[in-house]
Each structure stands twice: as structure tokens, then as C-alpha cells.
C-alpha atoms as a PDB file:
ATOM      1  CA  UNK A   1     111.517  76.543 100.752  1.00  0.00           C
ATOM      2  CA  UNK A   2     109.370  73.380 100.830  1.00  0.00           C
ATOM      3  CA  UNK A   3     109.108  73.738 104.837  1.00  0.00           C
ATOM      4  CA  UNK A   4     108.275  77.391 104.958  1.00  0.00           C
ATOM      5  CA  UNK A   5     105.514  77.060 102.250  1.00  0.00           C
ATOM      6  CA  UNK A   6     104.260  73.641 104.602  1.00  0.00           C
ATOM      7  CA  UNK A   7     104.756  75.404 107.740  1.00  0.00           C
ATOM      8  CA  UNK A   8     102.340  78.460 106.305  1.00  0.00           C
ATOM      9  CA  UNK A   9      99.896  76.185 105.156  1.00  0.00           C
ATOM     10  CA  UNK A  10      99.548  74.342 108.120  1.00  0.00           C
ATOM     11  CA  UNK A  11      99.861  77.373 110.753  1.00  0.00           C
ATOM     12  CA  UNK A  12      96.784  79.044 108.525  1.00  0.00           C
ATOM     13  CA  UNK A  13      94.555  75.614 108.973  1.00  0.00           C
ATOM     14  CA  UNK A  14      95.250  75.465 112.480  1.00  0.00           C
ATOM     15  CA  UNK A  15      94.174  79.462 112.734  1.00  0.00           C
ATOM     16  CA  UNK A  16      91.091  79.474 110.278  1.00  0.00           C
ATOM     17  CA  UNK A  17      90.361  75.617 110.274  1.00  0.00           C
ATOM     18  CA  UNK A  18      90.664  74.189 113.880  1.00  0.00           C
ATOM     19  CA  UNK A  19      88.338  76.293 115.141  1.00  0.00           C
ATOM     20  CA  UNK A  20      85.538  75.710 112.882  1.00  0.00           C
ATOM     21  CA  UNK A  21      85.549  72.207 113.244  1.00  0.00           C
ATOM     22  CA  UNK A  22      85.971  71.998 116.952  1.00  0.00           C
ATOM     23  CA  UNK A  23      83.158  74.348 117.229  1.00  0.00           C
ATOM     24  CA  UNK A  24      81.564  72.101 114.943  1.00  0.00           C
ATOM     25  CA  UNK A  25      82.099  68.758 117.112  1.00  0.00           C
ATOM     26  CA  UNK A  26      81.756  70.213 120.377  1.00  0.00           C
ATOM     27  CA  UNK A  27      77.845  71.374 119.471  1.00  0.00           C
ATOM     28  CA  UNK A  28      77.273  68.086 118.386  1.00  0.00           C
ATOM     29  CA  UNK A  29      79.076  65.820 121.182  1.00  0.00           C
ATOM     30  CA  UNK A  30      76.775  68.913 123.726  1.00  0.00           C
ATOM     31  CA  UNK A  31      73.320  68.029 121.736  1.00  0.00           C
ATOM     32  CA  UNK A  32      74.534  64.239 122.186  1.00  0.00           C
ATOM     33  CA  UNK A  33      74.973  64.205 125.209  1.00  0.00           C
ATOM     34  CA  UNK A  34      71.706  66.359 126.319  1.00  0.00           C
ATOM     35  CA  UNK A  35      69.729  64.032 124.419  1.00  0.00           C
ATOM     36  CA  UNK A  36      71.501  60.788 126.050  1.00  0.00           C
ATOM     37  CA  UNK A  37      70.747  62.640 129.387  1.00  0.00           C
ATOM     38  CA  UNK A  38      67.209  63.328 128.727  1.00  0.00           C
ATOM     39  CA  UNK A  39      67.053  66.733 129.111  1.00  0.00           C
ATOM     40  CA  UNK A  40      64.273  68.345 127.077  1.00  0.00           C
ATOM     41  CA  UNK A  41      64.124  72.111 126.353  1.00  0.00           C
ATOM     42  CA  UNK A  42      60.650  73.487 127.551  1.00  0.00           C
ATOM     43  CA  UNK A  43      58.690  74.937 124.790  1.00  0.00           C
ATOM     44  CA  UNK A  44      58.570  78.645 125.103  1.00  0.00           C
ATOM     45  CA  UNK A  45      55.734  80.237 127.549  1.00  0.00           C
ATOM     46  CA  UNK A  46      52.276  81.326 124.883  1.00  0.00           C
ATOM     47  CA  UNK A  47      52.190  84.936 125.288  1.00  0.00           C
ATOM     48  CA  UNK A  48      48.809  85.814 126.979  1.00  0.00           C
ATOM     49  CA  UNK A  49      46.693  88.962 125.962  1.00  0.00           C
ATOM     50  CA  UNK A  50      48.715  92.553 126.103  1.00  0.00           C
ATOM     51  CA  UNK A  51      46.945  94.239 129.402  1.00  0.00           C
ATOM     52  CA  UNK A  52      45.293  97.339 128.899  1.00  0.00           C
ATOM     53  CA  UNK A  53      47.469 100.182 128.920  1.00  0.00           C
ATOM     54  CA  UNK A  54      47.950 101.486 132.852  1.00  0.00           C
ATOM     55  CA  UNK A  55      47.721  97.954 134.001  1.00  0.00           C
ATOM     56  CA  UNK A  56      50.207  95.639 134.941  1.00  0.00           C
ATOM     57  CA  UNK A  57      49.813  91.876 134.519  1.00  0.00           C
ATOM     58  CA  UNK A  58      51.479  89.574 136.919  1.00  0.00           C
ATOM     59  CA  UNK A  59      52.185  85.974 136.049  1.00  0.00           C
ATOM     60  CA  UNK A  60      53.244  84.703 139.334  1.00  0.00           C
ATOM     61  CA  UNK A  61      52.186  85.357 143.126  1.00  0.00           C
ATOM     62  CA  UNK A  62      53.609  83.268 145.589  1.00  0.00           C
ATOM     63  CA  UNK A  63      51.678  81.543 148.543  1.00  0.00           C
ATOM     64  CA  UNK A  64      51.715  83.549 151.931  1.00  0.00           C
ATOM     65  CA  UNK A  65      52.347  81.767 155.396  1.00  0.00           C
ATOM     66  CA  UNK A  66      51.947  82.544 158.736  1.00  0.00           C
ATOM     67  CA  UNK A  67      55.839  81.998 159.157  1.00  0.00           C
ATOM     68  CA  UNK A  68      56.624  84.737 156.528  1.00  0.00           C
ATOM     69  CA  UNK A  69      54.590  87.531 158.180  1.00  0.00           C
ATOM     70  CA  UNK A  70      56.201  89.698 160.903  1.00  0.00           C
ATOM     71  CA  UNK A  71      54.977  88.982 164.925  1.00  0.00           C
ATOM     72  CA  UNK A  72      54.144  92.074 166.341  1.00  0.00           C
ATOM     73  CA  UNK A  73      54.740  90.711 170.041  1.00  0.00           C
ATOM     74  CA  UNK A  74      58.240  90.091 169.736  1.00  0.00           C
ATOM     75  CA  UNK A  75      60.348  92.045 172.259  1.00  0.00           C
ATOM     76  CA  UNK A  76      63.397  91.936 171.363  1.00  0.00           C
ATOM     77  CA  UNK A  77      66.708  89.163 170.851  1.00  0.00           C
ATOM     78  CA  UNK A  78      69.374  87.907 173.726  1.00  0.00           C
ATOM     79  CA  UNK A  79      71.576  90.386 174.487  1.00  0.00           C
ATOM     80  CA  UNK A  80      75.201  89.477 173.477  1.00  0.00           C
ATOM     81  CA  UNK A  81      78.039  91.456 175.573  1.00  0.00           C
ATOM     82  CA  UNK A  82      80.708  92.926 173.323  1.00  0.00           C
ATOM     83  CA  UNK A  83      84.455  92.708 173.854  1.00  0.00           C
ATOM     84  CA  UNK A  84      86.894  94.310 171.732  1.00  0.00           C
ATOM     85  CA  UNK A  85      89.813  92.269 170.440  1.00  0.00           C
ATOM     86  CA  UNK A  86      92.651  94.048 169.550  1.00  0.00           C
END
């Protein structure tokens, strides 16, 4: 009787218990470990003013090259014969 009642009191610690605590330790051992590293969370970006309603406000634009736009006096590729391989 003594086993069964240990054996039920240490099968419900491991189920309700264990993972408390290792939830516990592994959040702390992550924030360690992120702070040992250096790595700093970015405050979150100030929300600007709502734009007006109909408009749309874009935050980012990226630069435009020469390379990205499309050449009008290309012709055409290198023509690659085709073999079927069964």
C-alpha cells in the first residue's frame, strides 16, 4: 500500500509539477543567455499620425536602380536544343 500511495504521489508531481518548473528554468536560462549574448530587444516602432481616411501611408520605399528596371533592347536568350530522355 505504501508504494502505490508513493508511486501516485510521485507520478502526479511529475504530471502537474515538472512542467511548471522546467518552464520556469528554461525562461530564465533563455533571458540568461540573451543577455550574456547581448542581444537587446528593439523598443517598439512610435505610432505616427492615423492618415486621413482614403489615404494610405507607407513607411518604407526602397531605392530604385538601373539594374532593377527592365531593358527594352533585349532580344531574346541562347537558344537551348531540347532532347527528350526517356
Amino acid at each position: 500500500m505504501k508504494f502505490w500511495l508513493l508511486f501516485i504521489l510521485i507520478f502526479f508531481a511529475v504530471r502537474y509539477l515538472l512542467p511548471i518548473v522546467l518552464r520556469l528554468v528554461v525562461s530564465s536560462f533563455v533571458r540568461k543567455q540573451m543577455r550574456n549574448s547581448g542581444f537587446v530587444v528593439p523598443p517598439q516602432a512610435q505610432p505616427g499620425p492615423a492618415p486621413a481616411p482614403g489615404q494610405v501611408r507607407v513607411d518604407y520605399v526602397p531605392p530604385t536602380t538601373k539594374a532593377s528596371k527592365p531593358s527594352h533592347d533585349f532580344k531574346g536568350g541562347e537558344y537551348v536544343d531540347f532532347e527528350e530522355v526517356k
